[in-house]
PDB file of N, CA and C in Angstrom:
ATOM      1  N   UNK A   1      -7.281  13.361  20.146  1.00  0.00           N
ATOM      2  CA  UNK A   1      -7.755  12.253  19.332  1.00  0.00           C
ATOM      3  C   UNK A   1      -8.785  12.786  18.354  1.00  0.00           C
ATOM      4  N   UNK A   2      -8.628  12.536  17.186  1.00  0.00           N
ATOM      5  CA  UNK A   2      -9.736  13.265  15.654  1.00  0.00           C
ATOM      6  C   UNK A   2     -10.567  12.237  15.725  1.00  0.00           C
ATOM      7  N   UNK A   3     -12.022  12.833  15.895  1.00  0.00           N
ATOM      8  CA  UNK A   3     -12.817  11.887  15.162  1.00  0.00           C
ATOM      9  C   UNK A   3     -12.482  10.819  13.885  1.00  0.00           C
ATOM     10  N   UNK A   4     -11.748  11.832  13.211  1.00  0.00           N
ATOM     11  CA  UNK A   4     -11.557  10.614  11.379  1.00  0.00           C
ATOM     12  C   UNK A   4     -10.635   9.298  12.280  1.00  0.00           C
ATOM     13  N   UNK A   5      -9.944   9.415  13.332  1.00  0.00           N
ATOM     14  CA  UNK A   5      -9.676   7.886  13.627  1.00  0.00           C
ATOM     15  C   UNK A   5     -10.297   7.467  14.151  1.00  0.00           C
ATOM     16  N   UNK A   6     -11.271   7.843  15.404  1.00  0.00           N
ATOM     17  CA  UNK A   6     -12.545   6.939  15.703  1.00  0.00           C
ATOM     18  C   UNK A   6     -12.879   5.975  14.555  1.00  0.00           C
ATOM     19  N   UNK A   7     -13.271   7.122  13.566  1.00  0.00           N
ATOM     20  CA  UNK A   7     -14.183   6.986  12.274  1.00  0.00           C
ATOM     21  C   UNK A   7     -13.319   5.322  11.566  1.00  0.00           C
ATOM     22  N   UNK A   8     -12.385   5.598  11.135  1.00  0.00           N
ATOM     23  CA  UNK A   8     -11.237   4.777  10.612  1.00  0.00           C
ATOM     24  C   UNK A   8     -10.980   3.303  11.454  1.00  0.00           C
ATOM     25  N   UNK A   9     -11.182   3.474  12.985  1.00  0.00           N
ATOM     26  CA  UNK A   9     -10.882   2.340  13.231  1.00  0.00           C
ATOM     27  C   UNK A   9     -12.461   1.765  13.483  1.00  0.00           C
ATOM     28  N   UNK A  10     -13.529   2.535  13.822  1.00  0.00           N
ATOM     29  CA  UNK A  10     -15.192   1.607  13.381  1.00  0.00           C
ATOM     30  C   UNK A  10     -15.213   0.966  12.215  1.00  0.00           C
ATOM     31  N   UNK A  11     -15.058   1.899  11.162  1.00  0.00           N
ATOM     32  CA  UNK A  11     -15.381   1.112   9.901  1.00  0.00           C
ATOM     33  C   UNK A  11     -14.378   0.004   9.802  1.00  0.00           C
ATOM     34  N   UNK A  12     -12.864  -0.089   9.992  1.00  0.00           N
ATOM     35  CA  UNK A  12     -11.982  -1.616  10.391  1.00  0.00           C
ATOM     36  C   UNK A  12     -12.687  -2.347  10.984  1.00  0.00           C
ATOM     37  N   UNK A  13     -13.559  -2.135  11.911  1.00  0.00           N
ATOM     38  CA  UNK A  13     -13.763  -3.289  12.622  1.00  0.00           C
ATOM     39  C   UNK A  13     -15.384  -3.779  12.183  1.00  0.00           C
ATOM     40  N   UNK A  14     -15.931  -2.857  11.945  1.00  0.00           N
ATOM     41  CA  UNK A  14     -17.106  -3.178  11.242  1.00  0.00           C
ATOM     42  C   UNK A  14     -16.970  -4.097   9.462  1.00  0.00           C
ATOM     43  N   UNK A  15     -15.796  -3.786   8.942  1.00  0.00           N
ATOM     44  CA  UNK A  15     -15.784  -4.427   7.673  1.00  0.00           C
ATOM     45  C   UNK A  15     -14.993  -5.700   7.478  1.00  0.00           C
ATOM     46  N   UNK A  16     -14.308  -6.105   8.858  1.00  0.00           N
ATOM     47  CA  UNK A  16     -14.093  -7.238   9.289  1.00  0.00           C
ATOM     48  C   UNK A  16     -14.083  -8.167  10.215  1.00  0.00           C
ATOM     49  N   UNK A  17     -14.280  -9.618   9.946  1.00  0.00           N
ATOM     50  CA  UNK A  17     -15.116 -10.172  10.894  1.00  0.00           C
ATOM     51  C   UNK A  17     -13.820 -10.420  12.196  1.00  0.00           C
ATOM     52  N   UNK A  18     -13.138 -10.280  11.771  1.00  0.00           N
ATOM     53  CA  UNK A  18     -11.926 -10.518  12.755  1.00  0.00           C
ATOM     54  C   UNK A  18     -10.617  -9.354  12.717  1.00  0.00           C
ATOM     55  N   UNK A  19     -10.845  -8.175  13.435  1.00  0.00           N
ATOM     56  CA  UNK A  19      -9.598  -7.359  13.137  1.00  0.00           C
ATOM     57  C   UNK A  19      -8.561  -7.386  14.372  1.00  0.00           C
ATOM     58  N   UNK A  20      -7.503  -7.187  14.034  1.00  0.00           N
ATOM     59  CA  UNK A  20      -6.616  -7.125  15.076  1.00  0.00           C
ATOM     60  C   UNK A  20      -5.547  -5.647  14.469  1.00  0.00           C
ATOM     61  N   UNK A  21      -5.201  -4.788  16.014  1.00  0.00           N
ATOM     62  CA  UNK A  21      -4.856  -3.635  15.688  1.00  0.00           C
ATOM     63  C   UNK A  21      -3.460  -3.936  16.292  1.00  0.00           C
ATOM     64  N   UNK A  22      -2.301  -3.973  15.690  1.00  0.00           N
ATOM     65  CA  UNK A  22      -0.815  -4.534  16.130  1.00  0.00           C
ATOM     66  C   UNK A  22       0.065  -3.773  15.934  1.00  0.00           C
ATOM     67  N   UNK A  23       1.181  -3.908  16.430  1.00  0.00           N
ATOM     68  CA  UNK A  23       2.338  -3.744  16.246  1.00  0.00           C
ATOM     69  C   UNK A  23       3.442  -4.224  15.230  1.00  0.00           C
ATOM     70  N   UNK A  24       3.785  -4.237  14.421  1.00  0.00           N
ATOM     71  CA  UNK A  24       5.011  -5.397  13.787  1.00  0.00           C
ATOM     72  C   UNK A  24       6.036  -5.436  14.753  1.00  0.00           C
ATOM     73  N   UNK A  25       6.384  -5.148  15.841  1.00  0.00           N
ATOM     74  CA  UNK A  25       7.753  -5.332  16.285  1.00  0.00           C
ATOM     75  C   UNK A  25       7.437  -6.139  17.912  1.00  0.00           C
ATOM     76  N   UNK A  26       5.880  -6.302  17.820  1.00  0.00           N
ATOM     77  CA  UNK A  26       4.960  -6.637  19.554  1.00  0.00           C
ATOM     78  C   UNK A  26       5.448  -8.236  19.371  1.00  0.00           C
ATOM     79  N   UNK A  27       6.115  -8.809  20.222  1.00  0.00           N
ATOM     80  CA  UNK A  27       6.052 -10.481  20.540  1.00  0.00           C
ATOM     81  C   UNK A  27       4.339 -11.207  21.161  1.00  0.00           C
ATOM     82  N   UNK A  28       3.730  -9.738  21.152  1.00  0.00           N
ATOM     83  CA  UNK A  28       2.015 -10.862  22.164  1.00  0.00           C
ATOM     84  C   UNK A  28       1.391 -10.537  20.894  1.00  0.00           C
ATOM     85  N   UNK A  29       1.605  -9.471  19.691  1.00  0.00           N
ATOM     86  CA  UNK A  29       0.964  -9.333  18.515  1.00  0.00           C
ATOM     87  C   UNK A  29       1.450 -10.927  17.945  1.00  0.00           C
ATOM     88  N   UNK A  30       2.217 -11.101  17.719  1.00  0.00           N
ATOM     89  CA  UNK A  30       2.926 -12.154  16.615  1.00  0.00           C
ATOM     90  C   UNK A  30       2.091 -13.151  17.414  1.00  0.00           C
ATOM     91  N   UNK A  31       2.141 -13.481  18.426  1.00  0.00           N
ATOM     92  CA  UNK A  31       1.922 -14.590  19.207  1.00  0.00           C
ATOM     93  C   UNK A  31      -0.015 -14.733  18.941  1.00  0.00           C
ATOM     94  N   UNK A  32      -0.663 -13.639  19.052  1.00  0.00           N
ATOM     95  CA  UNK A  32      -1.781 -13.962  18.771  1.00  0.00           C
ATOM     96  C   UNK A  32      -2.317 -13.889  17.129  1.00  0.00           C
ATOM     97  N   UNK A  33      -1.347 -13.037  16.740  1.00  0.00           N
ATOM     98  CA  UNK A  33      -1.654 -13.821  14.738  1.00  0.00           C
ATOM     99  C   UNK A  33      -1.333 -15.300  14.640  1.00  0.00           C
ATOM    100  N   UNK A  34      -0.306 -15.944  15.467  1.00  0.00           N
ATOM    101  CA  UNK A  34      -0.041 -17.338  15.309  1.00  0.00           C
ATOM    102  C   UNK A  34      -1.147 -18.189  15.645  1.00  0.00           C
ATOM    103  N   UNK A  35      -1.793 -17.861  16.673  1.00  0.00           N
ATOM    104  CA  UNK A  35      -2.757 -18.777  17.242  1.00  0.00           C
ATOM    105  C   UNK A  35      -4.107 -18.335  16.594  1.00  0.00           C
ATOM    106  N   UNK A  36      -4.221 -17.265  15.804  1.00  0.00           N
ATOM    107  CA  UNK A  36      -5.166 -17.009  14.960  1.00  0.00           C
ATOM    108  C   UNK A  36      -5.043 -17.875  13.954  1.00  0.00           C
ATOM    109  N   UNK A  37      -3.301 -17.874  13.223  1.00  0.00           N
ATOM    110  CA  UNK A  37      -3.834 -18.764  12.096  1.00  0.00           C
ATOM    111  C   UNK A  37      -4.077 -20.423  12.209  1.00  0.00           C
ATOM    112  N   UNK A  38      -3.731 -20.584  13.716  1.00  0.00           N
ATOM    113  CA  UNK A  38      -3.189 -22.235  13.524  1.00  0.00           C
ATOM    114  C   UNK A  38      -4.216 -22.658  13.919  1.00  0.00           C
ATOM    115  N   UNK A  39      -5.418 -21.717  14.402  1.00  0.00           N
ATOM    116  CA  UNK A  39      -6.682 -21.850  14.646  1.00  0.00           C
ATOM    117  C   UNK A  39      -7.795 -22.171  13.441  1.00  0.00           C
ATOM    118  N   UNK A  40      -7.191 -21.286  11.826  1.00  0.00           N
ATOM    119  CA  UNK A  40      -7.896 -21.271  10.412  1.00  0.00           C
ATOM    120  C   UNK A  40      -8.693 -20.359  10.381  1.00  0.00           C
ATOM    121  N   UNK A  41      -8.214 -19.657  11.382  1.00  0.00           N
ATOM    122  CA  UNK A  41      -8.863 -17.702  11.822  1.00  0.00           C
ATOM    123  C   UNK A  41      -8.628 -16.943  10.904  1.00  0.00           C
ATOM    124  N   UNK A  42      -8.977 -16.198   9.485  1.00  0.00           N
ATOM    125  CA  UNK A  42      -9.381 -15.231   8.940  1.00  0.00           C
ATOM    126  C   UNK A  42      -9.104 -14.165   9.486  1.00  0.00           C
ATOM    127  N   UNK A  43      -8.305 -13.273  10.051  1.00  0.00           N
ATOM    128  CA  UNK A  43      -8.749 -11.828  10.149  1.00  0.00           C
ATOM    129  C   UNK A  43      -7.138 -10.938   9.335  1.00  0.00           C
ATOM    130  N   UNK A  44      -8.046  -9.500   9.478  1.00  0.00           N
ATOM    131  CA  UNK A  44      -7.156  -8.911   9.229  1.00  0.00           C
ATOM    132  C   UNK A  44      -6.234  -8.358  10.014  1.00  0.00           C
ATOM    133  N   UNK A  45      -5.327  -7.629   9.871  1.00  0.00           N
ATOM    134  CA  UNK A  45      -3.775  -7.187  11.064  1.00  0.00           C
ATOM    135  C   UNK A  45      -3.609  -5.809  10.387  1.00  0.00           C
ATOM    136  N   UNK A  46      -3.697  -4.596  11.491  1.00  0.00           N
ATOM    137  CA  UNK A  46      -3.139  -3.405  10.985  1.00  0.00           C
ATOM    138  C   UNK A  46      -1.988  -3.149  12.163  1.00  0.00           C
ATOM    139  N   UNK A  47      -0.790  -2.648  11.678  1.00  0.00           N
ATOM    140  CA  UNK A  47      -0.026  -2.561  12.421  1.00  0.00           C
ATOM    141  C   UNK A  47       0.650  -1.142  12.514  1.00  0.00           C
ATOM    142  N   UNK A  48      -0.116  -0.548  13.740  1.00  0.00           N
ATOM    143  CA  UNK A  48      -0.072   0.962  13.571  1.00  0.00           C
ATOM    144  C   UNK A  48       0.547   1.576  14.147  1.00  0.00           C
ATOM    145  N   UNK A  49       2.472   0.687  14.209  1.00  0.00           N
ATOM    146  CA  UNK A  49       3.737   1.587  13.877  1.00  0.00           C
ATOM    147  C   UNK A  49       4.079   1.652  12.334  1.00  0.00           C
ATOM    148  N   UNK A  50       3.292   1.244  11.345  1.00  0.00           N
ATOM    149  CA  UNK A  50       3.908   0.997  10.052  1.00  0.00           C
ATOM    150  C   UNK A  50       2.870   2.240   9.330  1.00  0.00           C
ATOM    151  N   UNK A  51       1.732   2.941   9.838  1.00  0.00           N
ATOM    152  CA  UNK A  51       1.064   3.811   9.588  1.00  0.00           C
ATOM    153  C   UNK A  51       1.065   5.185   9.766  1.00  0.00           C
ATOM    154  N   UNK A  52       1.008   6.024   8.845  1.00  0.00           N
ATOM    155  CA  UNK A  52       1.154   7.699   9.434  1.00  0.00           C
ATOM    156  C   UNK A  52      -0.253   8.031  10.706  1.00  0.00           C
ATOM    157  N   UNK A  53      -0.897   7.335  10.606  1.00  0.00           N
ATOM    158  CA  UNK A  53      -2.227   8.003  11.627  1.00  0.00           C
ATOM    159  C   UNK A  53      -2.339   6.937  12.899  1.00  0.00           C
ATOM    160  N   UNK A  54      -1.015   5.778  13.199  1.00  0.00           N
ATOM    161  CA  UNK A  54      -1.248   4.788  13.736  1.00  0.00           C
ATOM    162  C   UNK A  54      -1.059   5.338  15.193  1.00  0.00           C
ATOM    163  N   UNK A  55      -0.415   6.662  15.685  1.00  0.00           N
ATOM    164  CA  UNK A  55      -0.689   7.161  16.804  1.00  0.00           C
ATOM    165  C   UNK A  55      -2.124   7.520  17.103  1.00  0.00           C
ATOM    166  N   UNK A  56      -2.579   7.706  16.450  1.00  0.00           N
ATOM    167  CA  UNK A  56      -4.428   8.381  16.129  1.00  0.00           C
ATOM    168  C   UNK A  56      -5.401   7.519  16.404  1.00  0.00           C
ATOM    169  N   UNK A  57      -4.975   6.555  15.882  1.00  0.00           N
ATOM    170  CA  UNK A  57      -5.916   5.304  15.822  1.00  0.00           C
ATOM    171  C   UNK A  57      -5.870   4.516  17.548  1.00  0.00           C
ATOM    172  N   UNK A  58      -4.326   4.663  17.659  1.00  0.00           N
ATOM    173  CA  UNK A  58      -4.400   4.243  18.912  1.00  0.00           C
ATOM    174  C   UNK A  58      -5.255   4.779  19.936  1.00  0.00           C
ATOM    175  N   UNK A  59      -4.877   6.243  19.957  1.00  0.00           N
ATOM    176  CA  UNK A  59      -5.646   6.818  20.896  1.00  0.00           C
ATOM    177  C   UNK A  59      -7.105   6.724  20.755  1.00  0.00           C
ATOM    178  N   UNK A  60      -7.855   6.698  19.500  1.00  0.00           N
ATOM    179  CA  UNK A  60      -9.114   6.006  19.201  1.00  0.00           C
ATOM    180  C   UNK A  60      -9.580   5.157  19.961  1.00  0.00           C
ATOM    181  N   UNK A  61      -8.628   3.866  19.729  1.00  0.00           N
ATOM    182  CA  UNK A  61      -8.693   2.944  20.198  1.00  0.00           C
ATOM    183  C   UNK A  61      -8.864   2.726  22.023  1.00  0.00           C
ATOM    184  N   UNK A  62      -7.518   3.357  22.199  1.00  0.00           N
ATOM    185  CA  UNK A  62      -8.046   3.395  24.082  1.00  0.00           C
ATOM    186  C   UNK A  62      -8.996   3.944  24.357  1.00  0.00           C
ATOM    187  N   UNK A  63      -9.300   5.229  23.329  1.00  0.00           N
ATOM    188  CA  UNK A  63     -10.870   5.725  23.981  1.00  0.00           C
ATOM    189  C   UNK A  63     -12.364   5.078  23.757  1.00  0.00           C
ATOM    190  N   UNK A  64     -12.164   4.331  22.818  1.00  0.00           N
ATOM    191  CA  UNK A  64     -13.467   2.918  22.309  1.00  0.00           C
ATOM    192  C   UNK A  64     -13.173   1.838  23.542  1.00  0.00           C
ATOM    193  N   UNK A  65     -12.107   1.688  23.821  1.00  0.00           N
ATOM    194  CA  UNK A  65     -11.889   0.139  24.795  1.00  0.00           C
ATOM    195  C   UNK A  65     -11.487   0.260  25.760  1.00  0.00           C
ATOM    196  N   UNK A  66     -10.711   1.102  26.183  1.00  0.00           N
ATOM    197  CA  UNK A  66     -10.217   1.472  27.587  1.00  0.00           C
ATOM    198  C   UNK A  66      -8.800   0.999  27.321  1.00  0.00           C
ATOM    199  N   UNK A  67      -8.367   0.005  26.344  1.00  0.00           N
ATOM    200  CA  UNK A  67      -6.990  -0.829  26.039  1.00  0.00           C
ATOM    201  C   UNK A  67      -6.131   0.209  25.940  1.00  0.00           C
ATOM    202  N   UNK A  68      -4.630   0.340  26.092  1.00  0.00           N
ATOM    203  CA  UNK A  68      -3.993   1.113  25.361  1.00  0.00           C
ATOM    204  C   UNK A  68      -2.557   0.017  24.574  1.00  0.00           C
ATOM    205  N   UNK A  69      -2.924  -0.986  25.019  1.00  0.00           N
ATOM    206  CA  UNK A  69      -1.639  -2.157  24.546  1.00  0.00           C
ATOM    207  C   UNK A  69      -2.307  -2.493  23.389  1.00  0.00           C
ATOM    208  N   UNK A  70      -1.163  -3.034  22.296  1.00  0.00           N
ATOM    209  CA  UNK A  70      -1.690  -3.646  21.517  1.00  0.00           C
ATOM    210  C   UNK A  70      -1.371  -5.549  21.791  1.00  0.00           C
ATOM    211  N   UNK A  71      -1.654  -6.830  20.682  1.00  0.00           N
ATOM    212  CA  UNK A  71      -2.755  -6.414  20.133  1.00  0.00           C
ATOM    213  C   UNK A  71      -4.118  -6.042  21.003  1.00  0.00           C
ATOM    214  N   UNK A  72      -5.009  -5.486  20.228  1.00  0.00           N
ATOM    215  CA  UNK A  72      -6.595  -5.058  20.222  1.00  0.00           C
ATOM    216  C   UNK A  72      -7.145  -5.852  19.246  1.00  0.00           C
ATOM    217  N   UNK A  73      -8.096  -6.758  19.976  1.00  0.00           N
ATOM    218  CA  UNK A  73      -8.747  -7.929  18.929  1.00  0.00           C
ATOM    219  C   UNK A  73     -10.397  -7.738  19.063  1.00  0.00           C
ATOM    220  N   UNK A  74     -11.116  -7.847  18.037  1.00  0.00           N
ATOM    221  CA  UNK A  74     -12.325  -7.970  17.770  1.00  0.00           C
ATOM    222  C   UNK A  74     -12.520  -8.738  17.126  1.00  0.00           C
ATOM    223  N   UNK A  75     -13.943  -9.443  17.318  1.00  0.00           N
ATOM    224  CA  UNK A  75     -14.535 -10.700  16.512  1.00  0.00           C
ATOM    225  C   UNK A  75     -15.941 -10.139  16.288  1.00  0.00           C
ATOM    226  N   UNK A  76     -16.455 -10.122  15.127  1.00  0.00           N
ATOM    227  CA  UNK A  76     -17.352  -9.440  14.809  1.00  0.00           C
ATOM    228  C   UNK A  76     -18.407  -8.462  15.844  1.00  0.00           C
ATOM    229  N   UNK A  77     -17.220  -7.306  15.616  1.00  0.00           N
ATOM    230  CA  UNK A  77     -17.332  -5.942  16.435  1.00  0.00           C
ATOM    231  C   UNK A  77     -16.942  -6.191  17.898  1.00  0.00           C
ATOM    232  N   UNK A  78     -17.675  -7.243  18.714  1.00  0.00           N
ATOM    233  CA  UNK A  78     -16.988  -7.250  20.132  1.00  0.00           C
ATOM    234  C   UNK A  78     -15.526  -7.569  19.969  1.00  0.00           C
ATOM    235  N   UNK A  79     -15.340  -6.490  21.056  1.00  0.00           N
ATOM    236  CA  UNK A  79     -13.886  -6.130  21.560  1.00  0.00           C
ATOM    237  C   UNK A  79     -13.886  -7.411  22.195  1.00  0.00           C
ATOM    238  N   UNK A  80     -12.456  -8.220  22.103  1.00  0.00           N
ATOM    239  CA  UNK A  80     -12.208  -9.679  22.969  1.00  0.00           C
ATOM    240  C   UNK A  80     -11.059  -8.801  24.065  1.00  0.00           C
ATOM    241  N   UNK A  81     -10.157  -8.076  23.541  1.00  0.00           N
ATOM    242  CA  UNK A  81      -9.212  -7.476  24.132  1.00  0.00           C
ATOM    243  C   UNK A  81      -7.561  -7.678  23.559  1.00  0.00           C
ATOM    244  N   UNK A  82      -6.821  -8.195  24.606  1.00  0.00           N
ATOM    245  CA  UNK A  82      -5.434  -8.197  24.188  1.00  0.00           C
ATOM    246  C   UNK A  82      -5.020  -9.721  24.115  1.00  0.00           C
ATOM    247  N   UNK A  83      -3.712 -10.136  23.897  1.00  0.00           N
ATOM    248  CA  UNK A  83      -3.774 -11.425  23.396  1.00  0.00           C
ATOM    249  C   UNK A  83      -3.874 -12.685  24.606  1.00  0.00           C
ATOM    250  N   UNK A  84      -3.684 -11.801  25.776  1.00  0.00           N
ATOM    251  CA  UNK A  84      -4.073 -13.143  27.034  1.00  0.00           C
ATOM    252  C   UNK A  84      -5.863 -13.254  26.526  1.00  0.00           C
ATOM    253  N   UNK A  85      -6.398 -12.580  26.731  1.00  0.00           N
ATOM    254  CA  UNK A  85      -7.661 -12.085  26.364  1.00  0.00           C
ATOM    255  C   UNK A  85      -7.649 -13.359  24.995  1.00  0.00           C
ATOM    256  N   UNK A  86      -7.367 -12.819  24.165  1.00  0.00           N
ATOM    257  CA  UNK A  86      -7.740 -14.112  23.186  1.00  0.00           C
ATOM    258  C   UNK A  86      -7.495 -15.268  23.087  1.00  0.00           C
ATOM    259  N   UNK A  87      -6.424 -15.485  23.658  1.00  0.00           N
ATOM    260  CA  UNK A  87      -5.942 -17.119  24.070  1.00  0.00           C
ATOM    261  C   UNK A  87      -6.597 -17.962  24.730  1.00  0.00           C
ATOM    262  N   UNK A  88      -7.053 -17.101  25.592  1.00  0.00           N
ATOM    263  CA  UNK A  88      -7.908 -17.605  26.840  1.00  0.00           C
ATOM    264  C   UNK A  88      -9.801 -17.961  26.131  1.00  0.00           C
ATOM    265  N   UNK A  89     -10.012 -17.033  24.905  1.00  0.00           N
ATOM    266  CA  UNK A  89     -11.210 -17.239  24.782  1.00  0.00           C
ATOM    267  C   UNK A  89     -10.987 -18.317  23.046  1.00  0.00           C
ATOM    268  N   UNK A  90      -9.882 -18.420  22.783  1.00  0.00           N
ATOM    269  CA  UNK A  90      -9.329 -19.786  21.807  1.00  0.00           C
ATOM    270  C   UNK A  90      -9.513 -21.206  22.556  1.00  0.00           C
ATOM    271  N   UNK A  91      -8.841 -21.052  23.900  1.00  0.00           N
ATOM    272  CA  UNK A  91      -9.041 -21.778  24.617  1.00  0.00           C
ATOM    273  C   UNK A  91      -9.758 -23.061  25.195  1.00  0.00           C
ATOM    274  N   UNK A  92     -11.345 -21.204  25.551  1.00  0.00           N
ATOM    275  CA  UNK A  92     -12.435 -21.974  26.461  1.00  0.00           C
ATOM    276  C   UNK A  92     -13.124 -22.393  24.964  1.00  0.00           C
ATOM    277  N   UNK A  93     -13.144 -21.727  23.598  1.00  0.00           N
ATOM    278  CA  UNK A  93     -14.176 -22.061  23.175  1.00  0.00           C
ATOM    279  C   UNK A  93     -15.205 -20.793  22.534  1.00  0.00           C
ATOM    280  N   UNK A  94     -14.664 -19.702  23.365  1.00  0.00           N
ATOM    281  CA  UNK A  94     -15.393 -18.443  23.185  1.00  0.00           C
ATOM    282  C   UNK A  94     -15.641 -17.574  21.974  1.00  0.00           C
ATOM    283  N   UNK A  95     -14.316 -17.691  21.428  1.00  0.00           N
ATOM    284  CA  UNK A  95     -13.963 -17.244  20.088  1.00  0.00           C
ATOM    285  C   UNK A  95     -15.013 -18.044  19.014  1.00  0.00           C
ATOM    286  N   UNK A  96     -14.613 -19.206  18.758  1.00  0.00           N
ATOM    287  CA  UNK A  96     -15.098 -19.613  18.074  1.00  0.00           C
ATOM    288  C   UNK A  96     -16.679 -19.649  17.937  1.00  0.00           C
ATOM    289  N   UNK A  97     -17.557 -19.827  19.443  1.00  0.00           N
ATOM    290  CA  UNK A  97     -18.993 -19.708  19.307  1.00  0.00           C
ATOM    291  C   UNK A  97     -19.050 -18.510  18.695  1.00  0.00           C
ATOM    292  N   UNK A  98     -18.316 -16.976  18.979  1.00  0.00           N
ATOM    293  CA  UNK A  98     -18.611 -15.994  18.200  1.00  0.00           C
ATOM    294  C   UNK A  98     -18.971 -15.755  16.763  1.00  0.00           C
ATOM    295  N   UNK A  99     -17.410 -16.313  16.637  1.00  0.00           N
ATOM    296  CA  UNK A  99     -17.666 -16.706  14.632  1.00  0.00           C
ATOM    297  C   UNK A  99     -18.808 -17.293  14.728  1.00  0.00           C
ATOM    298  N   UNK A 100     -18.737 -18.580  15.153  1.00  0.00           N
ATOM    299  CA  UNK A 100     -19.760 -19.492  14.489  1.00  0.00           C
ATOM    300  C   UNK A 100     -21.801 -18.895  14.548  1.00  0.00           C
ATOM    301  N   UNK A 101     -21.823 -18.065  15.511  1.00  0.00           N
ATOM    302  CA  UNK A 101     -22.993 -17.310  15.482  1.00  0.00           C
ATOM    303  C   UNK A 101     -23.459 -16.361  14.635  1.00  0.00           C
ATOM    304  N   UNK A 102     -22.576 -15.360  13.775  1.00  0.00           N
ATOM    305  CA  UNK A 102     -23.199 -14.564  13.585  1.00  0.00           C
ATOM    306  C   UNK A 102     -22.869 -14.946  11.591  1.00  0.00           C
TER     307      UNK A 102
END
């Protein structure tokens, strides 16, 4: 794993308030962009089978979160996790106090 994807996926998640790291071909990716938008959730989607460094990033990624599934969701910088993980915090309520705090 290269530092420059550490590097690459901090600054993603630092320059948005909502990133999600996906798949295009994942059914729990699609499923949590849906409930992102039907929520009026803002974020961005990188989908890193459609990327040359998206093996890189991954491994980044499991080594920042412990995750190795995608999606990988953050709400301004905290890691929420994968999409049970976000549903569940759409849900209780969790998500949204996030946004709405910072």
């Amino acid at each position: 794993m290269s530092s420059a994807a550490l590097e690459k996926v901090n600054q993603l998640i630092l320059e948005n308030v909502v990133m999600m790291f996906s798949k295009s071909y994942c059914p729990y990716c699609k499923r949590a962009a849906t409930a992102l938008t039907k929520n009026n959730i803002k974020f961005t989607q990188l989908e890193l089978d459609q990327t040359d460094d998206g093996p890189a990033l991954q491994a980044a990624l499991l080594q920042k979160t412990g995750q190795r599934t995608v999606p990988n969701v953050f709400v301004h910088q905290k890691h929420i996790g994968g999409c049970d993980d976000l549903l569940a915090g759409l849900n209780n309520g969790s998500v949204q106090k996030l946004l709405a705090s910072n």
